[in-house]
C-alpha atoms as a PDB file:
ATOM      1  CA  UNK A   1      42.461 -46.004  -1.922  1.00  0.00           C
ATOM      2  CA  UNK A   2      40.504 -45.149  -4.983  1.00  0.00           C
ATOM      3  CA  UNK A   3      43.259 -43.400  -6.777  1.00  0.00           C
ATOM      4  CA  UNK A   4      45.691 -46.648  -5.683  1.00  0.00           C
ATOM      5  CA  UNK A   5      42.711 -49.020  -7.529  1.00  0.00           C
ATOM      6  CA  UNK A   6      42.224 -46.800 -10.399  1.00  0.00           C
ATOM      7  CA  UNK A   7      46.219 -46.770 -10.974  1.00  0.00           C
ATOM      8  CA  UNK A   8      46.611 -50.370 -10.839  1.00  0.00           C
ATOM      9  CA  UNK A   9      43.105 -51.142 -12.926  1.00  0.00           C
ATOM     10  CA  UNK A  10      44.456 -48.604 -15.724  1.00  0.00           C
ATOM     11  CA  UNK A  11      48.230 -50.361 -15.775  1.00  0.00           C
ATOM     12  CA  UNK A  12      46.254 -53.982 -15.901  1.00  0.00           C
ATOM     13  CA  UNK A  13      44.301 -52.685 -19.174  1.00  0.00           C
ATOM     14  CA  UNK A  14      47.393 -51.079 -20.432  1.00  0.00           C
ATOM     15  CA  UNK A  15      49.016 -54.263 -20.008  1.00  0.00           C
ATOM     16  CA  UNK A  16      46.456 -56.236 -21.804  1.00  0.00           C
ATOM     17  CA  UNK A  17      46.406 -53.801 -24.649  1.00  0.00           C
ATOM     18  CA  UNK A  18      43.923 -51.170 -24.340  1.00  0.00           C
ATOM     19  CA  UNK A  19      44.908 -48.082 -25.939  1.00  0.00           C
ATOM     20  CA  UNK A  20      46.049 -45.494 -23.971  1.00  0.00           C
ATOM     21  CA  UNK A  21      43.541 -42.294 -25.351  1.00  0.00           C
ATOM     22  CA  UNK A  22      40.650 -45.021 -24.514  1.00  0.00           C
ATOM     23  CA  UNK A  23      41.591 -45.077 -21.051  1.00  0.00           C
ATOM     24  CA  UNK A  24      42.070 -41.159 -20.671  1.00  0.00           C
ATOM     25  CA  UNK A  25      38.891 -40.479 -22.695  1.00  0.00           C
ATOM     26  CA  UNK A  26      37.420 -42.886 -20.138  1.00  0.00           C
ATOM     27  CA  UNK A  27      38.929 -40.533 -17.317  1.00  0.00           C
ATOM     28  CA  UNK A  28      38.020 -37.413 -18.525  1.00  0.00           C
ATOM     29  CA  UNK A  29      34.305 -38.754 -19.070  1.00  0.00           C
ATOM     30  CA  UNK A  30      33.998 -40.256 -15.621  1.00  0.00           C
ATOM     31  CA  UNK A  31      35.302 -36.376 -14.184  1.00  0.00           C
ATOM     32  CA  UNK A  32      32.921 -34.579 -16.861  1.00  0.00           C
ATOM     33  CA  UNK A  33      30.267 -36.387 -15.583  1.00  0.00           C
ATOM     34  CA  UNK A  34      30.886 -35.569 -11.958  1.00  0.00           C
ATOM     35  CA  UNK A  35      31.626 -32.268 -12.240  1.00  0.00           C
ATOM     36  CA  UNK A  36      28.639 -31.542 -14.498  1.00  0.00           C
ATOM     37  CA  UNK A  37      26.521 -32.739 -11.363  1.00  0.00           C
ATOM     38  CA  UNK A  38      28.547 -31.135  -9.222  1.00  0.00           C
ATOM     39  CA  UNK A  39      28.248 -27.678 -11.494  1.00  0.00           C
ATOM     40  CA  UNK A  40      24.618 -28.275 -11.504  1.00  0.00           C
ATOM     41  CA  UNK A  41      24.005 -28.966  -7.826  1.00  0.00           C
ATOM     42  CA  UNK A  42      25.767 -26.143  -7.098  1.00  0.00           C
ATOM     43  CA  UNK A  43      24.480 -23.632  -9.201  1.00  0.00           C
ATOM     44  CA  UNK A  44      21.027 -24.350  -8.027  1.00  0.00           C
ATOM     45  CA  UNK A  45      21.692 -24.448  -4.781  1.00  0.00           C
ATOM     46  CA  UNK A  46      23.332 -20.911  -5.044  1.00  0.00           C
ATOM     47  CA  UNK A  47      20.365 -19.695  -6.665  1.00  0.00           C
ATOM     48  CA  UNK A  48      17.535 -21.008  -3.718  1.00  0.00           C
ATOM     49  CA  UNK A  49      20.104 -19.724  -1.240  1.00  0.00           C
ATOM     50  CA  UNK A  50      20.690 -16.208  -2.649  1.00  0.00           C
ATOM     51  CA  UNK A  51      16.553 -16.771  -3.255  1.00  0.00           C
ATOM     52  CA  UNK A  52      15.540 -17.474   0.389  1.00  0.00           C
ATOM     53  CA  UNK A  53      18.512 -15.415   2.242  1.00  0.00           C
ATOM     54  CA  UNK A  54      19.393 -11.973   0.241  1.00  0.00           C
ATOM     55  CA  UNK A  55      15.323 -10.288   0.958  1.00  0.00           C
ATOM     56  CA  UNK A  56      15.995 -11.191   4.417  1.00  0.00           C
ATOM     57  CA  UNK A  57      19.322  -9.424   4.993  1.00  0.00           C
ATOM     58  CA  UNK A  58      18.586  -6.600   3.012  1.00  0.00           C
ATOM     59  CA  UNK A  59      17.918  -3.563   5.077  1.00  0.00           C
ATOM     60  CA  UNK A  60      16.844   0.174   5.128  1.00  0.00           C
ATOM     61  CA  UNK A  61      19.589   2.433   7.052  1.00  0.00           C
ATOM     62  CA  UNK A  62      16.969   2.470   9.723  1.00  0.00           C
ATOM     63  CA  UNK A  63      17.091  -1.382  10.064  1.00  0.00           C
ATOM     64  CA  UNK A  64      13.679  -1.718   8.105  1.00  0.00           C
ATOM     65  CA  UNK A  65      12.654  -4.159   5.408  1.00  0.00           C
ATOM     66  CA  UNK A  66      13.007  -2.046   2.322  1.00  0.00           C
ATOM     67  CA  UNK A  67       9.427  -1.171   0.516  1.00  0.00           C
ATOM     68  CA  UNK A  68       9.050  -2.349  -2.176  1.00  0.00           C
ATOM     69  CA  UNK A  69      11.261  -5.590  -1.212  1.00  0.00           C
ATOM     70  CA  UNK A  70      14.793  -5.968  -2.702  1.00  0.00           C
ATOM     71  CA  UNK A  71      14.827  -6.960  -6.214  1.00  0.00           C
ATOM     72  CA  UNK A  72      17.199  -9.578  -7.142  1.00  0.00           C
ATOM     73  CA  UNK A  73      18.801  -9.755 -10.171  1.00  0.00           C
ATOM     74  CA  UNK A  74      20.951 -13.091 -10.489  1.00  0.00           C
ATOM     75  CA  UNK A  75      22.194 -12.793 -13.968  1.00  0.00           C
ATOM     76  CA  UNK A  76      22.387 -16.942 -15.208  1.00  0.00           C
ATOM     77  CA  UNK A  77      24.968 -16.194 -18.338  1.00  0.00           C
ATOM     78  CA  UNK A  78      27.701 -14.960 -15.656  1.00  0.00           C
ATOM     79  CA  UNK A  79      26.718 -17.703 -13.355  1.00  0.00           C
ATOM     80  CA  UNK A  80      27.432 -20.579 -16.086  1.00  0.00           C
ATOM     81  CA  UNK A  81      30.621 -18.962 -17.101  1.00  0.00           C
ATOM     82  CA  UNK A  82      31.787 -18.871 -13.495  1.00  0.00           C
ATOM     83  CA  UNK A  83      30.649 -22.739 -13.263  1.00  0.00           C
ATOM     84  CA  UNK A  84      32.081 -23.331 -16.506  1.00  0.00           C
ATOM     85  CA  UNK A  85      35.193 -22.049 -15.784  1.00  0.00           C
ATOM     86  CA  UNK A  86      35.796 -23.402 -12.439  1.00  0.00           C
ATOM     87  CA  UNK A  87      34.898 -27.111 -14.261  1.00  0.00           C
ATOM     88  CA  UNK A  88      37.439 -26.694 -16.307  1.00  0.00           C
ATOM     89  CA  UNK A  89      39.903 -26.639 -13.864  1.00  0.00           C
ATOM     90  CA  UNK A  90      39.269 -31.004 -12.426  1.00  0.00           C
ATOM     91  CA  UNK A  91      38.552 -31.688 -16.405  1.00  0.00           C
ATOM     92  CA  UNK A  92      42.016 -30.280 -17.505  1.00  0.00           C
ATOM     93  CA  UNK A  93      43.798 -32.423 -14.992  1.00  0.00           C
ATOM     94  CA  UNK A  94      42.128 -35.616 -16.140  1.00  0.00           C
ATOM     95  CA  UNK A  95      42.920 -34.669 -19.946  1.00  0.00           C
ATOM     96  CA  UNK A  96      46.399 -33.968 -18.890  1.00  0.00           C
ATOM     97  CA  UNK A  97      47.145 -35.942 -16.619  1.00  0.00           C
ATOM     98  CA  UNK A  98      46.494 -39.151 -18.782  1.00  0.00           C
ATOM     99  CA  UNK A  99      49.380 -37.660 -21.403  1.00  0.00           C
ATOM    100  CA  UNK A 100      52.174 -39.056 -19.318  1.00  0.00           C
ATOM    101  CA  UNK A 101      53.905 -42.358 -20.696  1.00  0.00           C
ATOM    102  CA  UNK A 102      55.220 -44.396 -18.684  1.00  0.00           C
ATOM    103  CA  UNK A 103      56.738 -48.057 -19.102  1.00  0.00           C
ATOM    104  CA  UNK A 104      53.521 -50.141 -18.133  1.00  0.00           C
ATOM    105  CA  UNK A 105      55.427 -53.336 -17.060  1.00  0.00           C
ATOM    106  CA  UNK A 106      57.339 -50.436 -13.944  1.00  0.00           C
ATOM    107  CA  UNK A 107      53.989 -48.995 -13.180  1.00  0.00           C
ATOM    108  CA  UNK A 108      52.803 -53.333 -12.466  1.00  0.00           C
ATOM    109  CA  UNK A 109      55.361 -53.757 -10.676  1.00  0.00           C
ATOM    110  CA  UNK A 110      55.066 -50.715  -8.408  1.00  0.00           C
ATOM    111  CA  UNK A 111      51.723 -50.869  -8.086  1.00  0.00           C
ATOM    112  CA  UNK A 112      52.560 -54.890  -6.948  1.00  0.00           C
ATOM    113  CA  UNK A 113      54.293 -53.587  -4.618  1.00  0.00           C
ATOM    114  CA  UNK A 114      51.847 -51.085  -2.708  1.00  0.00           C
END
């Protein structure tokens, strides 16, 4: 349903003159800002889980905590490139997929039609 409303609100502002990189840049904003949350969200919750979970599932061959206590070493730079690069993925669509012309008076009428 949201992808139908989007569709039809993006041929309407076509239609009425709107330039076609505003609406895309408009996309691609509305997904950066999403998956930046998303990323974020994520990557914190990772972090309190792998926190709170690891030094209680690490264990001695004789099913002992270990003594000291397992260090953790979660190194950030390799967890923001891994975030980074699976962002990139939802962002590249919305770039992308706003590149397609397509005769705005058809897409109206198609969209009329739904």
């Amino acid at each position: 349903a949201a992808a139908g409303e989007r569709a039809r609100d993006s041929a309407l502002l076509l239609a009425l003159g709107t330039p076609r990189r505003h609406l895309v840049r408009a996309a691609a904003a509305e997904q950066a800002a999403l998956v930046g949350l998303g990323s974020l969200v994520g990557l914190a919750l990772g972090a309190l889980i792998v926190r709170l979970i690891v030094p209680l599932v690490v264990l001695t061959p004789t099913a002992r905590r270990p003594v000291p206590g397992a260090v953790l070493d979660l190194p950030l730079g390799t967890a923001v490139l891994l975030a980074a690069a699976i962002a990139a993925v939802p962002l590249l669509s919305a770039l992308l997929g706003g590149r397609r012309r397509r005769d705005v008076a058809q897409r109206l009428r198609y969209l009329e039609e739904m």
